[in-house]
C-alpha atoms as a PDB file:
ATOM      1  CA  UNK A   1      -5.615  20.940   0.317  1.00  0.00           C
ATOM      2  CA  UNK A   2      -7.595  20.469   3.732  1.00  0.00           C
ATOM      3  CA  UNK A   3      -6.396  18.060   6.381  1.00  0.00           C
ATOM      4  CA  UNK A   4      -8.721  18.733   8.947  1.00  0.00           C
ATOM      5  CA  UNK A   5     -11.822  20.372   9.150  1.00  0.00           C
ATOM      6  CA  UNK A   6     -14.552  21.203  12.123  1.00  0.00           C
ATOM      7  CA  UNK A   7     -17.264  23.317  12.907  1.00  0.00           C
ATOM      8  CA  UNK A   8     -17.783  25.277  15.992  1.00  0.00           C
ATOM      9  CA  UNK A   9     -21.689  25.619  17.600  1.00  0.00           C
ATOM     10  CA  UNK A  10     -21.734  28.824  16.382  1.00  0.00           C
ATOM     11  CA  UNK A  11     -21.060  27.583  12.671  1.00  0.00           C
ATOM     12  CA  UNK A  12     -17.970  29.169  12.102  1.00  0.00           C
ATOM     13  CA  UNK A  13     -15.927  26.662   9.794  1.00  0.00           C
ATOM     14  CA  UNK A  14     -12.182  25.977  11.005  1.00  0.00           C
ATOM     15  CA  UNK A  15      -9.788  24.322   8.105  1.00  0.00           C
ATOM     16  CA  UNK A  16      -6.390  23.343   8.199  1.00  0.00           C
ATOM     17  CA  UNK A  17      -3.487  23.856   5.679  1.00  0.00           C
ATOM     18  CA  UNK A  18      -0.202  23.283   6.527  1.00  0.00           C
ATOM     19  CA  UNK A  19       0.250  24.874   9.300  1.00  0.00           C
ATOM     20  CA  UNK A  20      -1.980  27.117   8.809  1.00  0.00           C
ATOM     21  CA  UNK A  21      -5.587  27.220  10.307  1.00  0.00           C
ATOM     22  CA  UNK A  22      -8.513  29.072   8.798  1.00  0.00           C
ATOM     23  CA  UNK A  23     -11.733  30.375   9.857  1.00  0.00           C
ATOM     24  CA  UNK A  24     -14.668  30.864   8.049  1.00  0.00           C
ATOM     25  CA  UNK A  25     -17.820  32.345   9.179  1.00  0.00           C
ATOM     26  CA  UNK A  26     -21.205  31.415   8.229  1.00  0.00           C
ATOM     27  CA  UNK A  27     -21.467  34.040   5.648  1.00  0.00           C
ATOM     28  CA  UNK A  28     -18.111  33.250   4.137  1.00  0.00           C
ATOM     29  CA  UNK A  29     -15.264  35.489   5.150  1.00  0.00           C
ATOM     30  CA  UNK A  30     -12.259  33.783   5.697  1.00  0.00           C
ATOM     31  CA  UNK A  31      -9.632  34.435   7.983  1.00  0.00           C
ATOM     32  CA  UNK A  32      -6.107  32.853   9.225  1.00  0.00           C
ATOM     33  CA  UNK A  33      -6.841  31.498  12.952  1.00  0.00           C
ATOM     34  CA  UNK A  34      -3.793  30.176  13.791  1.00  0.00           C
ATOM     35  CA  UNK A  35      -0.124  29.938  12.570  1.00  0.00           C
ATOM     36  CA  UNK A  36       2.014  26.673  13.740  1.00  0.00           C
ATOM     37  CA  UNK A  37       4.623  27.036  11.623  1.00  0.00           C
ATOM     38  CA  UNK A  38       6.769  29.109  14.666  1.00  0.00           C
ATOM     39  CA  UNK A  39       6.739  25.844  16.242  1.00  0.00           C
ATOM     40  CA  UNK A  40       8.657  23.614  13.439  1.00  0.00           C
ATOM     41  CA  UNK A  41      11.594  26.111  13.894  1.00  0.00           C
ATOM     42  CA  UNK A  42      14.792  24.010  13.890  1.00  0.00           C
ATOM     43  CA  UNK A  43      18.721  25.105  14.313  1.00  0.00           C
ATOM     44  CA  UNK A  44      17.267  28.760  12.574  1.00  0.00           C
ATOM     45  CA  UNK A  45      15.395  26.117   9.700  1.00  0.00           C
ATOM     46  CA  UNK A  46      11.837  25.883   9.035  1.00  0.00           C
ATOM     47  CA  UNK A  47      10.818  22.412   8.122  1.00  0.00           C
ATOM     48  CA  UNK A  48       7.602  21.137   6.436  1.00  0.00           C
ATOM     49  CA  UNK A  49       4.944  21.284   9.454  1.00  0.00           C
ATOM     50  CA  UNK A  50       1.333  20.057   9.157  1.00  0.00           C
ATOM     51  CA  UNK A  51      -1.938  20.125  10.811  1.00  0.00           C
ATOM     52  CA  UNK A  52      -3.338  16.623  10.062  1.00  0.00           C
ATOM     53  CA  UNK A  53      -6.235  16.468  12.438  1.00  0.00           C
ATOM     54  CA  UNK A  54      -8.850  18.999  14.788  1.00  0.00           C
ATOM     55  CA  UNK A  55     -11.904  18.943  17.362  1.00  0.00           C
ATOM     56  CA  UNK A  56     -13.709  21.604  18.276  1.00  0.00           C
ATOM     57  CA  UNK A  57     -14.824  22.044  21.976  1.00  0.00           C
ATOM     58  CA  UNK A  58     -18.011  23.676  23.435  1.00  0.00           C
ATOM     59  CA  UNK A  59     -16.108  26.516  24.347  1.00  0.00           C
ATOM     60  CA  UNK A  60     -14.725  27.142  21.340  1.00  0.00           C
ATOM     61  CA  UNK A  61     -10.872  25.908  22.080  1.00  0.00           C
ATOM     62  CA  UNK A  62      -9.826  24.196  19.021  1.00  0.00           C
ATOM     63  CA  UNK A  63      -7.325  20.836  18.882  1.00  0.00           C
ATOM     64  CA  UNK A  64      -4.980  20.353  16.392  1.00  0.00           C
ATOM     65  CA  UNK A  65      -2.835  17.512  15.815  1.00  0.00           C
ATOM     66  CA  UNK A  66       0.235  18.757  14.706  1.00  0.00           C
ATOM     67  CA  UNK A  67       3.466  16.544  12.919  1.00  0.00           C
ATOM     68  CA  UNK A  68       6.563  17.653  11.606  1.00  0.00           C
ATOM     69  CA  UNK A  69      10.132  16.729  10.307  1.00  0.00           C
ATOM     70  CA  UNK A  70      13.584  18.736  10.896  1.00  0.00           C
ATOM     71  CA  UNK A  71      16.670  18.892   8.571  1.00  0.00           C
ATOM     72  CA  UNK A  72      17.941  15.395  10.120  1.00  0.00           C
ATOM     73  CA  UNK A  73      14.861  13.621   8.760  1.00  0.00           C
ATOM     74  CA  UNK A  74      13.399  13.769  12.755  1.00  0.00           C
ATOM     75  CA  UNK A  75       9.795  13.363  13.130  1.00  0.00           C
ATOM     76  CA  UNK A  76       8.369  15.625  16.097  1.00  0.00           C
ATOM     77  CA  UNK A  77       4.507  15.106  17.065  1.00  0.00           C
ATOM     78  CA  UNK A  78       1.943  16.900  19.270  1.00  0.00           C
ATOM     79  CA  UNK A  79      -1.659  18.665  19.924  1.00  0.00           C
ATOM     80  CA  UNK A  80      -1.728  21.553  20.366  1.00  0.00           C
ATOM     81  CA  UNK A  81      -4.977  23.897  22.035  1.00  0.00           C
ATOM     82  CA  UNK A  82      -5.756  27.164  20.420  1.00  0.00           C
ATOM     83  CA  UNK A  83      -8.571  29.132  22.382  1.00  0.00           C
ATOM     84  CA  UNK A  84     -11.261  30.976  20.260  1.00  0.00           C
ATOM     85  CA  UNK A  85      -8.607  34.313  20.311  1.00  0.00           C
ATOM     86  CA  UNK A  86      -6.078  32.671  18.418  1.00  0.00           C
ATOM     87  CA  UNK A  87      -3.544  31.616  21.000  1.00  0.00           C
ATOM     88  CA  UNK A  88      -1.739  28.282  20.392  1.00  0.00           C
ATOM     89  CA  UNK A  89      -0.379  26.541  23.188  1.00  0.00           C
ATOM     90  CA  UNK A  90       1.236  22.904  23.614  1.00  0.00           C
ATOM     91  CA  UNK A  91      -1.322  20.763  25.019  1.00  0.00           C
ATOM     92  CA  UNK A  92      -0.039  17.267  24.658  1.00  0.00           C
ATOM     93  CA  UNK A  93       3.335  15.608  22.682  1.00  0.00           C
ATOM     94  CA  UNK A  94       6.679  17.027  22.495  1.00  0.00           C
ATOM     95  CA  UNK A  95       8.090  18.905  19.805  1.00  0.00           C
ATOM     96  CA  UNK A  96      11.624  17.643  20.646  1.00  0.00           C
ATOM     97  CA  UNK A  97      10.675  13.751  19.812  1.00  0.00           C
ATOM     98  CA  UNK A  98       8.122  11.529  18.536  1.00  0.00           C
ATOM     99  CA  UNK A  99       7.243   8.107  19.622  1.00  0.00           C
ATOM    100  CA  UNK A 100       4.618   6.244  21.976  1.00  0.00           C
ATOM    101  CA  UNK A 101       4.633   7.014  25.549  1.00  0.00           C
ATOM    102  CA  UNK A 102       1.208   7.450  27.920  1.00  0.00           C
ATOM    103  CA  UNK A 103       1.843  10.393  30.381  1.00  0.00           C
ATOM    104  CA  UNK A 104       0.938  13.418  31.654  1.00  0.00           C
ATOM    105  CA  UNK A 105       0.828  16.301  28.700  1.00  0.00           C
ATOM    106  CA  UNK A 106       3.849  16.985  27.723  1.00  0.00           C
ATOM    107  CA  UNK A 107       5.623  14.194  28.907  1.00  0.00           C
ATOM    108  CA  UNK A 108       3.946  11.950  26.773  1.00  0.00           C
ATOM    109  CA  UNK A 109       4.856  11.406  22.839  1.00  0.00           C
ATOM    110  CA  UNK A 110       2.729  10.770  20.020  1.00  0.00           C
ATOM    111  CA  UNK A 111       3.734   9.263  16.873  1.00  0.00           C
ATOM    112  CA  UNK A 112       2.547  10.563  13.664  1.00  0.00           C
ATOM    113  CA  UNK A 113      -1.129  11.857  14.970  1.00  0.00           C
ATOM    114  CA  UNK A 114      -3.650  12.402  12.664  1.00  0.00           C
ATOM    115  CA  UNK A 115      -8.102  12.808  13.308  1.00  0.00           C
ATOM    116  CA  UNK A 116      -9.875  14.215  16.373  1.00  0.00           C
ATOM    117  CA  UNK A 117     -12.490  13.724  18.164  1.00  0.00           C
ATOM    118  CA  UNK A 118     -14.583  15.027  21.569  1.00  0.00           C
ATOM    119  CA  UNK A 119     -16.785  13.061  23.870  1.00  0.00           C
ATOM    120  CA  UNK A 120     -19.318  14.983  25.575  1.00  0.00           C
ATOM    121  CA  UNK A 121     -17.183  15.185  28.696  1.00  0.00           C
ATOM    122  CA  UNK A 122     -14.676  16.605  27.214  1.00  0.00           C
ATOM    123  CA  UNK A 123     -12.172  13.633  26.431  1.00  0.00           C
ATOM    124  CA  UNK A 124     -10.085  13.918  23.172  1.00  0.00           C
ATOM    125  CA  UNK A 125      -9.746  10.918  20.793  1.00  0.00           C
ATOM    126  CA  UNK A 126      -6.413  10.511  18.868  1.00  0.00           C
ATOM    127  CA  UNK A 127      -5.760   8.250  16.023  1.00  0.00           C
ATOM    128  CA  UNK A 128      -2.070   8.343  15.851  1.00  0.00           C
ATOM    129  CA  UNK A 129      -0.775   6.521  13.026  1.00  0.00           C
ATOM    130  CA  UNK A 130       2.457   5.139  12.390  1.00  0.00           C
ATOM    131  CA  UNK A 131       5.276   7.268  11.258  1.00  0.00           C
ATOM    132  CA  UNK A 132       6.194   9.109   7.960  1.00  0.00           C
ATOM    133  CA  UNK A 133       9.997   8.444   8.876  1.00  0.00           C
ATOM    134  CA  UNK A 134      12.093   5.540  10.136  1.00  0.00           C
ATOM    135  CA  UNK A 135      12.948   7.245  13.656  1.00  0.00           C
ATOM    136  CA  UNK A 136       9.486   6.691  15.202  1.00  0.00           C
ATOM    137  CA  UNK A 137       8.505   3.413  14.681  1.00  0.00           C
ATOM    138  CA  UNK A 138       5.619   2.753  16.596  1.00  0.00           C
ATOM    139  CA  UNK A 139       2.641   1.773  15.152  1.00  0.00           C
ATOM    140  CA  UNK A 140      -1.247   2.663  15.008  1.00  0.00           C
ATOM    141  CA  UNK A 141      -3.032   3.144  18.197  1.00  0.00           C
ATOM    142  CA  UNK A 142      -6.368   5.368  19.571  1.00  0.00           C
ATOM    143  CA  UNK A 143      -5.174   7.817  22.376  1.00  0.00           C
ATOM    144  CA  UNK A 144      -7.047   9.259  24.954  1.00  0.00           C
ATOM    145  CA  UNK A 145      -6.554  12.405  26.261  1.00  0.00           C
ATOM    146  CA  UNK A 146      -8.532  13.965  29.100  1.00  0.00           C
ATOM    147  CA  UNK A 147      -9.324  17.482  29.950  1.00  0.00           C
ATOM    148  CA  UNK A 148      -6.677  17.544  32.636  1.00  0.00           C
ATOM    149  CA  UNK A 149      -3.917  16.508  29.295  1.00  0.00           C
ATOM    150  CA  UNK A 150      -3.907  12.774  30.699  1.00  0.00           C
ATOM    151  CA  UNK A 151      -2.497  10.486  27.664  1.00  0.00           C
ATOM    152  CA  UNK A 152      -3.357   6.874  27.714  1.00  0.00           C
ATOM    153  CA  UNK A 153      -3.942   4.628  25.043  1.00  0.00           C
ATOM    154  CA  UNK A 154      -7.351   2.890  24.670  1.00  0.00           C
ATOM    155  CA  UNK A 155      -6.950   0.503  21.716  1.00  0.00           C
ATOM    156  CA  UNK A 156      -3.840  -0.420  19.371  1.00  0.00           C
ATOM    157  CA  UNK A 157      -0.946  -2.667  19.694  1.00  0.00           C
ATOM    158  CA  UNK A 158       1.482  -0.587  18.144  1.00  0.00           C
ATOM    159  CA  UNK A 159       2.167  -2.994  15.182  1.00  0.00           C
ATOM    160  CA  UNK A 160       0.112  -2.751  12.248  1.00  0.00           C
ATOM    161  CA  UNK A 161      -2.577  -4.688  11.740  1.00  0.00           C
ATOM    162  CA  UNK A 162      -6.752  -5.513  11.721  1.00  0.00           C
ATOM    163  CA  UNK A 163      -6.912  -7.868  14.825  1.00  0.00           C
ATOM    164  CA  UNK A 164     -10.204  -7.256  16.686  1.00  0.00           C
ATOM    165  CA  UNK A 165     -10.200  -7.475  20.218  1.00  0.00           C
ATOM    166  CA  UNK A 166      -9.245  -5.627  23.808  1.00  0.00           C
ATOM    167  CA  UNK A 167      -7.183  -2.916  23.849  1.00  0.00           C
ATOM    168  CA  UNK A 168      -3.527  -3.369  22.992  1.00  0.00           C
ATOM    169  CA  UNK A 169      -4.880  -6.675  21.730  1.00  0.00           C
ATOM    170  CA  UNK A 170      -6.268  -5.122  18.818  1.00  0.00           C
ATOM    171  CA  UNK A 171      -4.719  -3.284  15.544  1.00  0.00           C
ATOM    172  CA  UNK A 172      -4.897  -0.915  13.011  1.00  0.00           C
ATOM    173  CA  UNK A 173      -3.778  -0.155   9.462  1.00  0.00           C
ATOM    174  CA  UNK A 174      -3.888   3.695   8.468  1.00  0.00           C
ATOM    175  CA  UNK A 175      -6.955   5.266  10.655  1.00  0.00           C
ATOM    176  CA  UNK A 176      -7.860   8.664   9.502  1.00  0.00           C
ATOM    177  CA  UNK A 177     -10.998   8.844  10.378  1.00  0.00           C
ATOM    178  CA  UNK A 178     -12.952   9.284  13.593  1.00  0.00           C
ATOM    179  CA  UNK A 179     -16.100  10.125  15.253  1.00  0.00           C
ATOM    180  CA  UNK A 180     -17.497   9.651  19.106  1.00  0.00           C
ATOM    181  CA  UNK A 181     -21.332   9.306  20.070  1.00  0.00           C
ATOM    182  CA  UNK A 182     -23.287   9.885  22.703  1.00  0.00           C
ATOM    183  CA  UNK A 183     -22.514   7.255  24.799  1.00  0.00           C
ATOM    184  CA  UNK A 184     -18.831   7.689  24.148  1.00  0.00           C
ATOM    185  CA  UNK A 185     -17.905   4.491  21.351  1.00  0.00           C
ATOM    186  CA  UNK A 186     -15.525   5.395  18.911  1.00  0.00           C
ATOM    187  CA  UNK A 187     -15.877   4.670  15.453  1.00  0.00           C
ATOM    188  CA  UNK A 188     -12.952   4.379  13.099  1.00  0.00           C
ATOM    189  CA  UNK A 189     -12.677   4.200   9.652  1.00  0.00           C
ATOM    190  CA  UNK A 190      -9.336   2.127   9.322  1.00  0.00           C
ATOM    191  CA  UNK A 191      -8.545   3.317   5.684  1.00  0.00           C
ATOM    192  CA  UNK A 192      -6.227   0.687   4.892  1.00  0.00           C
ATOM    193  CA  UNK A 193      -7.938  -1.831   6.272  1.00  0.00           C
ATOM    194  CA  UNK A 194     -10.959  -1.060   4.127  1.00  0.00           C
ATOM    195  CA  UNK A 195     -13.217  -1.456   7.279  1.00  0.00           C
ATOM    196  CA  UNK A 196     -15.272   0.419   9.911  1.00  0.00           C
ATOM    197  CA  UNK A 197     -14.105  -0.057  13.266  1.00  0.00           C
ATOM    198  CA  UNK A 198     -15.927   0.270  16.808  1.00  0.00           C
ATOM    199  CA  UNK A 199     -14.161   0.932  19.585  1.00  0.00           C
ATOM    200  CA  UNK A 200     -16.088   0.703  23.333  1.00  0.00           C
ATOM    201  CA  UNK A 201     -15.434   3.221  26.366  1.00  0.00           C
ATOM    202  CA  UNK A 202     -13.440   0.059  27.967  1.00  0.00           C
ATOM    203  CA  UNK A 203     -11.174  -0.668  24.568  1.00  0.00           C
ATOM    204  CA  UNK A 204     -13.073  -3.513  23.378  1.00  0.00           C
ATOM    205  CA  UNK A 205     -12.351  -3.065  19.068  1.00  0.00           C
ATOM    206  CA  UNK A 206     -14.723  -5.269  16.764  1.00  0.00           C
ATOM    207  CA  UNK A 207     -15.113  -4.481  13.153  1.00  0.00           C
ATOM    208  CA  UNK A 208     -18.752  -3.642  12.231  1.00  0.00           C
ATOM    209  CA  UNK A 209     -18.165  -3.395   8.681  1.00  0.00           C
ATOM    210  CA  UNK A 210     -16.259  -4.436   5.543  1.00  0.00           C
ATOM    211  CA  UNK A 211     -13.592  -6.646   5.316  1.00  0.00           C
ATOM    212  CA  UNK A 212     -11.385  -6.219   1.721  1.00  0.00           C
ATOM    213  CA  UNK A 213     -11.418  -3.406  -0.640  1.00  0.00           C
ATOM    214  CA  UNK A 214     -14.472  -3.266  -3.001  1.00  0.00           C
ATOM    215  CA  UNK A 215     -17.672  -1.654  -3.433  1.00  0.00           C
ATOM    216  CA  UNK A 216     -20.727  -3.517  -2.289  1.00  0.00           C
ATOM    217  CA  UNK A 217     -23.576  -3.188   0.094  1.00  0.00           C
ATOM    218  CA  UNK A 218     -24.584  -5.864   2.508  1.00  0.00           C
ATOM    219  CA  UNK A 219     -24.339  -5.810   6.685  1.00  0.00           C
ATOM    220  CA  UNK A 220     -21.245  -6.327   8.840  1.00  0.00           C
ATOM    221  CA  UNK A 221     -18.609  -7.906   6.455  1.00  0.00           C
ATOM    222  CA  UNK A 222     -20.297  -8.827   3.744  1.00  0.00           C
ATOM    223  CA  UNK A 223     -20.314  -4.746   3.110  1.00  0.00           C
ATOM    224  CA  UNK A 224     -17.229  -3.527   1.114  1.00  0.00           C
ATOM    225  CA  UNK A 225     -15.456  -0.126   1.398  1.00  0.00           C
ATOM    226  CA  UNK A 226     -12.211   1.126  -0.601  1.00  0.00           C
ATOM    227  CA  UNK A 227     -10.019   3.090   1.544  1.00  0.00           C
ATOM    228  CA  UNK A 228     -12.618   4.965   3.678  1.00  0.00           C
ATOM    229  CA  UNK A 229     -11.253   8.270   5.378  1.00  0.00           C
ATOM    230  CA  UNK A 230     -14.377   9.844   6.582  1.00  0.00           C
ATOM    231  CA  UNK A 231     -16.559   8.745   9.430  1.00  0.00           C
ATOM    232  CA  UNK A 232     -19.232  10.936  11.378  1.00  0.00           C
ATOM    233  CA  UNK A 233     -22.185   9.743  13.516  1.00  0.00           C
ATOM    234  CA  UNK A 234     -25.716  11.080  14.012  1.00  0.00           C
END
């Protein structure tokens, strides 16, 4: 199956499997893009490696947010920047450890991180979930990640959760997915929370709608969603 899936302004379809990445043009021919699976190489072991998450740029460099697990049960997390040619390179994270820490590229750690997203000046959007394994424990947060690789985090206390408020005072439960507009708010849809989550330039998280699992229309939270995973804006 697909984790992640983006389309360049040129319409060429990229889809991740695995590790694997795929390109597809407009008039269907499919391709492998890019291989990750070099990059889960452990003590001469491959372990299971996944692409969970990409954005697409205006130049064509793809983002891929990459997790994966060694022999000792070791989670290992990063993005990684592919430019249109191909060429993978280590853009953010560590493949030696997982975790939370802000930082410069690659001294800063990511969790377990999952969708993508671009603002129009070039800033990356994380959701990085909590972790598949019990040696990163660090909960959901939204990371930002400038052009230059600068990791902060801009909402997300770490601790599971579906707190409104300002940045680290606010929580998550399982965000997949994510979308930016044009005035750079983030919107989240904070699967298992069953809600749809807004998230300002300056961190400021407020849900905008649902509130428990269920299907029903009506505005804010009397609106019900069940697990939502998809979000995109207009």
């Amino acid at each position: 199956c697909f984790y992640g899936v983006c389309v360049s302004p040129n319409n060429n379809i990229y889809a991740a499997s695995q590790s694997y990445i795929f390109k597809i043009s407009p008039n269907g021919d499919m391709n492998v893009f890019a291989d990750l699976l070099k990059y889960s190489e452990f003590n001469g072991y491959f372990s299971y490696a996944t692409v969970q998450g990409m954005a697409i740029a205006e130049d064509g460099s793809v983002y891929a947010s990459y997790a994966t697990t060694d022999v000792s049960n070791a989670q290992k997390s990063a993005i990684f920047k592919i430019t249109p040619a191909g060429k993978a390179s280590l853009f953010a994270g560590s493949l030696n450890a997982a975790g939370h820490r802000d930082g410069v590229g690659l001294t800063a750690l990511f969790t377990n991180p999952k969708g993508m997203a671009l603002d129009n000046k070039g800033n990356l959007y994380v959701l990085d979930d909590s972790s598949i394994v019990p040696s990163a424990v660090a909960g959901p947060t939204l990371r930002k990640i400038t052009p230059s690789g600068v990791v902060t985090t801009l909402a997300g206390s770490g601790v599971t959760g579906n707190t409104d408020g300002i940045a680290t005072a606010a929580s998550f439960n399982n965000p997949i997915g994510i979308a930016v507009d044009a005035t750079g708010n983030v919107y989240v849809a904070d699967t298992s929370n069953h809600r749809i989550r807004k998230i300002t330039p300056s961190g400021v998280v407020t849900t905008i709608a649902g509130s428990t699992n269920g299907f029903a229309n009506g505005t804010g939270t009397a609106a019900k969603f069940n697990f939502p995973q998809g979000i995109a804006v207009d």
